[in-house]
Protein backbone atom coordinates (compact mmCIF):
# COMPACT_ATOMS: atom_id res chain seq x y z
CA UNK A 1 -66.90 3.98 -6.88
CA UNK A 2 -65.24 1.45 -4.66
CA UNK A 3 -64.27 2.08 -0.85
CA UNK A 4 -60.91 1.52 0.45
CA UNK A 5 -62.41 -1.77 1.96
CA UNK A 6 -63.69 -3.06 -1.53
CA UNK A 7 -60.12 -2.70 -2.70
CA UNK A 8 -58.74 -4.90 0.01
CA UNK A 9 -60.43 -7.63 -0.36
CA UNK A 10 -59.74 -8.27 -4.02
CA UNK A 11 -57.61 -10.62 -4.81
CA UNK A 12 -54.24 -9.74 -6.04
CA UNK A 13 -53.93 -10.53 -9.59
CA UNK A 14 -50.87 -13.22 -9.99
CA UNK A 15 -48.08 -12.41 -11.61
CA UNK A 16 -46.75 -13.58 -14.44
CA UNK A 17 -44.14 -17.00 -13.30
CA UNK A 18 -40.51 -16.01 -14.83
CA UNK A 19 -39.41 -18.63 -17.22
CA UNK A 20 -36.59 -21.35 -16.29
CA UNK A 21 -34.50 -19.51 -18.97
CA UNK A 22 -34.85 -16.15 -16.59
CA UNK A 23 -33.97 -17.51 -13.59
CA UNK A 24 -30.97 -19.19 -15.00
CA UNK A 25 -29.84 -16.02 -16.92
CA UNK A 26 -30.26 -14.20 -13.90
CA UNK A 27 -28.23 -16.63 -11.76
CA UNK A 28 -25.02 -16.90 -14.51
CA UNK A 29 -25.00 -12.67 -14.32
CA UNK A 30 -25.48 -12.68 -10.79
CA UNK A 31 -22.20 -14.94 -10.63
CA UNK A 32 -20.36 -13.23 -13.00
CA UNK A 33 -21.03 -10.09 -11.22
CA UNK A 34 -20.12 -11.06 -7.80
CA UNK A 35 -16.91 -13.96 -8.65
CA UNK A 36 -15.59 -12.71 -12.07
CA UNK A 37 -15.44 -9.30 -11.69
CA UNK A 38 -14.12 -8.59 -8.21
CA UNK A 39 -11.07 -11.13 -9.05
CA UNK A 40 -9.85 -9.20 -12.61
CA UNK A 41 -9.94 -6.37 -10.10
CA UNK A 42 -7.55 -8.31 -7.88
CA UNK A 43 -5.59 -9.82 -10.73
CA UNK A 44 -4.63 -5.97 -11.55
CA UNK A 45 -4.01 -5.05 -8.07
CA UNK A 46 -1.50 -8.16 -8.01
CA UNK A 47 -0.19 -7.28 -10.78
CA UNK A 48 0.42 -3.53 -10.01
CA UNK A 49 1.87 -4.25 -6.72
CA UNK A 50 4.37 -7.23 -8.09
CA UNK A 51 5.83 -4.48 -10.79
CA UNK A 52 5.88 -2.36 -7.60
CA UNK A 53 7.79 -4.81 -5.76
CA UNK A 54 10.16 -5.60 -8.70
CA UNK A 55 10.99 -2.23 -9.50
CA UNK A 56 11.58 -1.07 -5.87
CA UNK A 57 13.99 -4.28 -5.21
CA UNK A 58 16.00 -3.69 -8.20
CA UNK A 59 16.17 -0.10 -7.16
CA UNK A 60 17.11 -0.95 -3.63
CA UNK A 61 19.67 -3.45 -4.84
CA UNK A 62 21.55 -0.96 -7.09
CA UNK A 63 21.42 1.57 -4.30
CA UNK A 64 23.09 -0.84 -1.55
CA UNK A 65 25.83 -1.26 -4.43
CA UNK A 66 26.42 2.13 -5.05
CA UNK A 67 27.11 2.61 -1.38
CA UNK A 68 29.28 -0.20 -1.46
CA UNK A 69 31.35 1.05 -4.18
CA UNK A 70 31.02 4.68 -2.31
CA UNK A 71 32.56 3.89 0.72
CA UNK A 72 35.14 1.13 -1.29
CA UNK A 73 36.34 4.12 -3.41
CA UNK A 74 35.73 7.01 -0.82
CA UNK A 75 37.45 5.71 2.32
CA UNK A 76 40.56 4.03 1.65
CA UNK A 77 40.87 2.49 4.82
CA UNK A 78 37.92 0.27 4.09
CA UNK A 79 39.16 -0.54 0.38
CA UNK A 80 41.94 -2.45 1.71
CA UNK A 81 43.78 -4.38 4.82
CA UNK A 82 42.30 -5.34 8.21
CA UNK A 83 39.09 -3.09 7.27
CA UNK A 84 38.18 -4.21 4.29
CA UNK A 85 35.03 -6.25 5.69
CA UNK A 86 33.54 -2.78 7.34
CA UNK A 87 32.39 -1.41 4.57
CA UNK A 88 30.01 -4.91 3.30
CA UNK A 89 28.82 -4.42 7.14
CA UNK A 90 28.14 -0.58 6.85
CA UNK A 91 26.07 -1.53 3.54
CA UNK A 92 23.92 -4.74 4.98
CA UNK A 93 23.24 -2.53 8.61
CA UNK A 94 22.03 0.19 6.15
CA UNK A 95 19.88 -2.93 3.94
CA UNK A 96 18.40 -3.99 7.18
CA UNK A 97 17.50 -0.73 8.74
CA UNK A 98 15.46 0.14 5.34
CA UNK A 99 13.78 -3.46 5.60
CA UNK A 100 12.43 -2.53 9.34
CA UNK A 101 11.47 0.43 7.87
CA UNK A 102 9.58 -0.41 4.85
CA UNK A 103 7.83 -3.85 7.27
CA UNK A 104 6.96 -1.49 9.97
CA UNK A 105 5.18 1.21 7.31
CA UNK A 106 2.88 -2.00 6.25
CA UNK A 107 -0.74 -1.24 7.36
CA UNK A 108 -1.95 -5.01 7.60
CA UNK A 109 -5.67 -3.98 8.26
CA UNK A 110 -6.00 -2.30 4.32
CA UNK A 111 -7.34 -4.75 2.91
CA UNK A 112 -9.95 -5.76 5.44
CA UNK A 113 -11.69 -2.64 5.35
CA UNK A 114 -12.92 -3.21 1.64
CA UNK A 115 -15.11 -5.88 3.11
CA UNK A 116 -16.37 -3.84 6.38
């Protein structure tokens, strides 16, 4: 039997020096893993929010113009004469209001906490 002291003072047996070929596997997957990876996942969060952005502009656009044609066929002062200019304003003041609306509902800090 050995003491607890005994076992202290032997030397540590050396381990076994990992190969060039190792380290350099271990870097490229190590690379992949922290470059490749994380930007696919961004390239699909693009990519989400630009169909996002498409399909809510095209929507918005076709909404504004049924207004338009709403208050054109609707109110017949605004179809015609002095007035006829209201109804374009009625539409962009409604365009701009759901701008300041959609800018102001824009959390600028979301994508900071990921790295936090």
């Amino acid at each position: 039997m050995t003491s607890p002291t005994q076992d202290r003072r032997r030397p540590a047996v050396a381990a076994e020096p990992a190969s060039i070929n190792e380290i350099v596997d271990l870097v490229k997957s190590y690379a992949q893993q922290e470059t490749v990876e994380p930007l696919k996942g961004a390239g699909r969060w693009l990519g989400v929010g630009a169909a996002g952005a498409l399909a809510f502009g095209i929507g918005g656009i076709l909404i504004l113009l049924g207004l338009l044609r709403l208050l054109q066929t609707e109110w017949e002062r605004s179809a015609s004469g002095a007035l006829s200019w209201l109804s374009y304003l009625i539409v962009l003041v409604v365009g701009a209001l759901v701008i300041v609306v959609a800018a102001s509902r824009i959390k600028k800090d979301s994508l900071e906490k990921h790295g936090k």
